[in-house]
PDB file of N, CA and C in Angstrom:
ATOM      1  N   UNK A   1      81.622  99.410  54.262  1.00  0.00           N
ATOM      2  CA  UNK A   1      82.725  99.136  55.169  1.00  0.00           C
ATOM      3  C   UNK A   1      83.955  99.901  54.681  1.00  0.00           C
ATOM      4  N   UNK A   2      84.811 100.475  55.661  1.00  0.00           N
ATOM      5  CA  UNK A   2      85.301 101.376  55.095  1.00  0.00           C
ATOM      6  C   UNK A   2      86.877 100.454  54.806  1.00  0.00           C
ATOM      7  N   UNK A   3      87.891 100.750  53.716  1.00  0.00           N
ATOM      8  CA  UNK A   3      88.931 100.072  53.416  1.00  0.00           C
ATOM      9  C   UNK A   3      90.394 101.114  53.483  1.00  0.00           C
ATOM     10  N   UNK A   4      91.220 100.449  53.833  1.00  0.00           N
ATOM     11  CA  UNK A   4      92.592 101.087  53.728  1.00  0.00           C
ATOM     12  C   UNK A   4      93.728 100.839  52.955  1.00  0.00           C
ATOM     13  N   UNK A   5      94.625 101.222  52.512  1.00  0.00           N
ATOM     14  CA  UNK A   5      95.921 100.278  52.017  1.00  0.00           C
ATOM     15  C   UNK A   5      96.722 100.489  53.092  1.00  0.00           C
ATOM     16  N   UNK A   6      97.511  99.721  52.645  1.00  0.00           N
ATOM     17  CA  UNK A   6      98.995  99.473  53.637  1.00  0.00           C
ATOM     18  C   UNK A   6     100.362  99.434  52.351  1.00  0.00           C
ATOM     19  N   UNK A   7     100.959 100.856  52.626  1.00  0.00           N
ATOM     20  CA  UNK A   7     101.568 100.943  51.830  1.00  0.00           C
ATOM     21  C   UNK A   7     103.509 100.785  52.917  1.00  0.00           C
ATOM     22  N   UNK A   8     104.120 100.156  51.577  1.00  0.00           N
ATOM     23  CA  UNK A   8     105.672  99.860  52.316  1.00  0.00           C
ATOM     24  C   UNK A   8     106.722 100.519  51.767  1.00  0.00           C
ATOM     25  N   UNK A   9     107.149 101.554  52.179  1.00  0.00           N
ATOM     26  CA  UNK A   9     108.071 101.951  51.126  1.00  0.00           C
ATOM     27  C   UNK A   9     109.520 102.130  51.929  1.00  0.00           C
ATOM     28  N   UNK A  10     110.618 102.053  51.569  1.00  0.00           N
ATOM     29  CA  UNK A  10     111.933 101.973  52.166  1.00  0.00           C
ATOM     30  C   UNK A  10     112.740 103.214  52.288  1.00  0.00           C
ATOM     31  N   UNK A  11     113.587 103.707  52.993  1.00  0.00           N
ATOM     32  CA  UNK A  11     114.498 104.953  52.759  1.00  0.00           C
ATOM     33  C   UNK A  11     115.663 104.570  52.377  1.00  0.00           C
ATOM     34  N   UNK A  12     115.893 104.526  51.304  1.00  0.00           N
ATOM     35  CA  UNK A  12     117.605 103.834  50.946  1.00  0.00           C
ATOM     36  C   UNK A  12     118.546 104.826  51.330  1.00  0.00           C
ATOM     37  N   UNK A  13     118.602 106.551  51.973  1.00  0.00           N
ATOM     38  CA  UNK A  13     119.039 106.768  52.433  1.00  0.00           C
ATOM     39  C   UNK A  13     119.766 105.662  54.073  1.00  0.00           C
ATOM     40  N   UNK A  14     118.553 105.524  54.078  1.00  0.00           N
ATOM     41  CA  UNK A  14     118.529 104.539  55.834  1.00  0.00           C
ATOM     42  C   UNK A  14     119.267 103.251  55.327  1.00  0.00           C
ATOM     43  N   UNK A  15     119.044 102.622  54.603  1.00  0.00           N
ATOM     44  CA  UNK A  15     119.388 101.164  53.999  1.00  0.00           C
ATOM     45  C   UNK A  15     121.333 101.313  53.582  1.00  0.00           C
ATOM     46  N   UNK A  16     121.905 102.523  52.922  1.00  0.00           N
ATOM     47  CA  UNK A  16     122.637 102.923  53.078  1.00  0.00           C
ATOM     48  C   UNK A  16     123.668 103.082  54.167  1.00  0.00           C
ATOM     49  N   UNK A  17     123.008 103.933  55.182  1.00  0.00           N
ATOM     50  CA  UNK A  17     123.915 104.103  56.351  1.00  0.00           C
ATOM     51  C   UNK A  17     123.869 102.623  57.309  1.00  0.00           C
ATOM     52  N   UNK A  18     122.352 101.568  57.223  1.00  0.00           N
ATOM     53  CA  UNK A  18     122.774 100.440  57.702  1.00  0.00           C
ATOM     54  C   UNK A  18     124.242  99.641  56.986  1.00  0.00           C
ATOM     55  N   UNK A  19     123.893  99.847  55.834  1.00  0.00           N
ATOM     56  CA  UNK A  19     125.481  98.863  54.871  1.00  0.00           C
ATOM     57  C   UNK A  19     126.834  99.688  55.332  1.00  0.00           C
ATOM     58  N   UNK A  20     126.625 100.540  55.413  1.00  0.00           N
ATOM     59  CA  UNK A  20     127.951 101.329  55.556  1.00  0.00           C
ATOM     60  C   UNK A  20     129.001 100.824  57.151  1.00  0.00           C
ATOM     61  N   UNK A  21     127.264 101.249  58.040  1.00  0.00           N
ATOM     62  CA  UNK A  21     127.972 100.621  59.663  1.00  0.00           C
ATOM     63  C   UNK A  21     128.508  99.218  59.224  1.00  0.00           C
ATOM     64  N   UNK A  22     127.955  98.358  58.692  1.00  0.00           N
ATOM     65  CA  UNK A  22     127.973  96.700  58.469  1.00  0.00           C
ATOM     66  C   UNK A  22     129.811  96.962  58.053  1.00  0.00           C
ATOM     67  N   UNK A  23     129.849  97.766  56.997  1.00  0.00           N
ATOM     68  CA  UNK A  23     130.930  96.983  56.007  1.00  0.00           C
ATOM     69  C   UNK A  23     132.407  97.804  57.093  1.00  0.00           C
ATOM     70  N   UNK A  24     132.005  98.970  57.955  1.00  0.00           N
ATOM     71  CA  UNK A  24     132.901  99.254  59.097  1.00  0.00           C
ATOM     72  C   UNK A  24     132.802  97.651  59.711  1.00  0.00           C
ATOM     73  N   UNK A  25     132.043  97.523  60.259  1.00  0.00           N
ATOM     74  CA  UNK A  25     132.457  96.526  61.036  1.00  0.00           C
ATOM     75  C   UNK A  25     132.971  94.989  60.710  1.00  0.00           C
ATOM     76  N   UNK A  26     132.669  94.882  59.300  1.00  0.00           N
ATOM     77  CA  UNK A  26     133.847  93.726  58.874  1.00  0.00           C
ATOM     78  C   UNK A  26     135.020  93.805  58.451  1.00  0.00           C
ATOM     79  N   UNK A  27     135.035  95.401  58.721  1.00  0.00           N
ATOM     80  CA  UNK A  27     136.910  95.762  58.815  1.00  0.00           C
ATOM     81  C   UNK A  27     137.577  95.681  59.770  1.00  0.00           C
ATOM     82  N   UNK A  28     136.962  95.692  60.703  1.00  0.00           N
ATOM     83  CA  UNK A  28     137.075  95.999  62.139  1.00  0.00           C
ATOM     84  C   UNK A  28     137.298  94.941  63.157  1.00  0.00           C
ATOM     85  N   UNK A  29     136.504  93.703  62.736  1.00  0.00           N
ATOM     86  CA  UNK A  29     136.390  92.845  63.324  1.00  0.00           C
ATOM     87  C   UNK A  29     137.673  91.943  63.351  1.00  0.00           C
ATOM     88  N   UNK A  30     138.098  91.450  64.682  1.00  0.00           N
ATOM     89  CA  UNK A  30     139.430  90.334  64.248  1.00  0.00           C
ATOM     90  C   UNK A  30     138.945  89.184  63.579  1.00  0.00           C
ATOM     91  N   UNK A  31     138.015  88.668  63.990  1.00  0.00           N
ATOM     92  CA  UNK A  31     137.020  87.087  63.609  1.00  0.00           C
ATOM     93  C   UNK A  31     137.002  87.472  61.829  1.00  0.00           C
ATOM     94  N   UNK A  32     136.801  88.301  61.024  1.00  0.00           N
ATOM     95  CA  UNK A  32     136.780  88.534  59.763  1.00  0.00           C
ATOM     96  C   UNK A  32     138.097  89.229  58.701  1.00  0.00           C
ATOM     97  N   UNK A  33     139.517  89.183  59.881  1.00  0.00           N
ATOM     98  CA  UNK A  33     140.662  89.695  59.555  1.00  0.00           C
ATOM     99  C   UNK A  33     141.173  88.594  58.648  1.00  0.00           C
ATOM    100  N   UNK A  34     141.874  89.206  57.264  1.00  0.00           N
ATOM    101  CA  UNK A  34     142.523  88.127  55.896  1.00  0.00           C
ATOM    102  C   UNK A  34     141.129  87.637  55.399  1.00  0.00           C
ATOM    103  N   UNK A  35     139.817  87.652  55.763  1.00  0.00           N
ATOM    104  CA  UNK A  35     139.054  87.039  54.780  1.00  0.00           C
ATOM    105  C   UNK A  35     138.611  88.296  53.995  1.00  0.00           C
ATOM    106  N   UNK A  36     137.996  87.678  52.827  1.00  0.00           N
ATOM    107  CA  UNK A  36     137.156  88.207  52.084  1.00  0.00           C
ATOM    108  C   UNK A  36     135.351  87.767  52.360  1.00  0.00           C
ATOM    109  N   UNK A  37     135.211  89.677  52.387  1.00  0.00           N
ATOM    110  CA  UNK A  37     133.396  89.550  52.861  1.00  0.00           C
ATOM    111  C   UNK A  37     132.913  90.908  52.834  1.00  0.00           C
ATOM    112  N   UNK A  38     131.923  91.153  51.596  1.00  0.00           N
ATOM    113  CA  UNK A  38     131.731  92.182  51.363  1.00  0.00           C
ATOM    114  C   UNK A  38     130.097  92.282  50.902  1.00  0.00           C
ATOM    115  N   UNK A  39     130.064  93.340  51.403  1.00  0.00           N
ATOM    116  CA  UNK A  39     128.241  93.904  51.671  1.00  0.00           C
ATOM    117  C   UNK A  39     127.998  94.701  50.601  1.00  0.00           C
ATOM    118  N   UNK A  40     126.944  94.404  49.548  1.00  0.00           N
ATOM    119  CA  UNK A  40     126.771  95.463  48.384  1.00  0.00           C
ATOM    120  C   UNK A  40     125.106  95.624  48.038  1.00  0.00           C
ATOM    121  N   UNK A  41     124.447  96.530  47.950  1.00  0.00           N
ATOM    122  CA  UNK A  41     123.360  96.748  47.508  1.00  0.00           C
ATOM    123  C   UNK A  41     122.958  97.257  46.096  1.00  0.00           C
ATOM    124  N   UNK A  42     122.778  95.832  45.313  1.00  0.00           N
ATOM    125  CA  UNK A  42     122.369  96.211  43.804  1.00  0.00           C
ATOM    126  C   UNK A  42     120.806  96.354  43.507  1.00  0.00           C
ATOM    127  N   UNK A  43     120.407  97.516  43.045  1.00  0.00           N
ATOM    128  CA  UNK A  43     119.036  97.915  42.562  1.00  0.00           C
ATOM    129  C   UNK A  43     118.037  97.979  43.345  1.00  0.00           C
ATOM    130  N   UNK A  44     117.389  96.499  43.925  1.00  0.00           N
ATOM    131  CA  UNK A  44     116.934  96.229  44.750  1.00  0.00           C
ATOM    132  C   UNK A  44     117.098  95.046  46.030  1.00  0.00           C
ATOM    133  N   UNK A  45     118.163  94.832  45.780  1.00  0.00           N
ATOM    134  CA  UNK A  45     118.977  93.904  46.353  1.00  0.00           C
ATOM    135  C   UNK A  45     119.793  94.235  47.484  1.00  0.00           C
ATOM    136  N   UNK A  46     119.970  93.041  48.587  1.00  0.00           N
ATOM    137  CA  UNK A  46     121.465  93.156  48.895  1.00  0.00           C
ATOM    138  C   UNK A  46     121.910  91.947  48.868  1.00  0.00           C
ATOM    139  N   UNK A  47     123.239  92.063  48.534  1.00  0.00           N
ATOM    140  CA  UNK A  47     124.391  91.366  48.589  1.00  0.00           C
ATOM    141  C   UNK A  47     125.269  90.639  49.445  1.00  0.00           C
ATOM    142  N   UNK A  48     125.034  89.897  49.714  1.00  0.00           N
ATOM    143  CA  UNK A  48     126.330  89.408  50.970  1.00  0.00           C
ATOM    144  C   UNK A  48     127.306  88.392  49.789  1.00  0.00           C
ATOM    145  N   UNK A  49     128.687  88.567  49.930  1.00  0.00           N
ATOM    146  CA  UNK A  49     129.527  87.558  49.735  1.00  0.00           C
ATOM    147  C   UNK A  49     130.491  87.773  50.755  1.00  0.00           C
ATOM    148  N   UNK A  50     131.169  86.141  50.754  1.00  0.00           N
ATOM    149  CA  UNK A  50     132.212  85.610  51.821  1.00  0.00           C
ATOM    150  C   UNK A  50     132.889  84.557  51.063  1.00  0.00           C
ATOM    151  N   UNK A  51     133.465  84.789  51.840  1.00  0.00           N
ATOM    152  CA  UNK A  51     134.702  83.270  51.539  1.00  0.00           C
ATOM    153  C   UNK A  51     134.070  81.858  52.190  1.00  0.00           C
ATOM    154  N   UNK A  52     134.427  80.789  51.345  1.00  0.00           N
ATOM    155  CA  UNK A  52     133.811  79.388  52.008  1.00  0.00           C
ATOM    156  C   UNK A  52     134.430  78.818  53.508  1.00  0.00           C
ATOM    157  N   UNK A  53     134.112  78.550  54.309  1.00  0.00           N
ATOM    158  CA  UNK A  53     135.128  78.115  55.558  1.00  0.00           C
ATOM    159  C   UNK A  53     136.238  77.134  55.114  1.00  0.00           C
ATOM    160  N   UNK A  54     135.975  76.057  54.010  1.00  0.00           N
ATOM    161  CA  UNK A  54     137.084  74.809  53.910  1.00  0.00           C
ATOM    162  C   UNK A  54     138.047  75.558  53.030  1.00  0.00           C
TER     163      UNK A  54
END
């Protein structure tokens, strides 16, 4: 029987230009104006932090 892999691999070029549009648009946005909220991709990670609502 014949077998395959299924291989997954990512373009962090691509993963990149997604964070980049993101972190435009929480500059951008009025709903996210005076807060703190920032998008970061460590190693293999991403990052979201924000401010708490209370």
């Amino acid at each position: 029987m014949p077998s395959f892999d299924i291989v997954s691999e990512i373009d962090k070029q691509e993963i990149d230009n997604a964070l980049n549009q993101a972190r435009k648009e929480l500059a951008t946005r009025f709903d996210f104006k005076g807060t703190v909220a920032e998008i970061e991709f460590e190693k293999d990670q991403i990052v979201l932090t924000a401010e708490d609502a209370s």
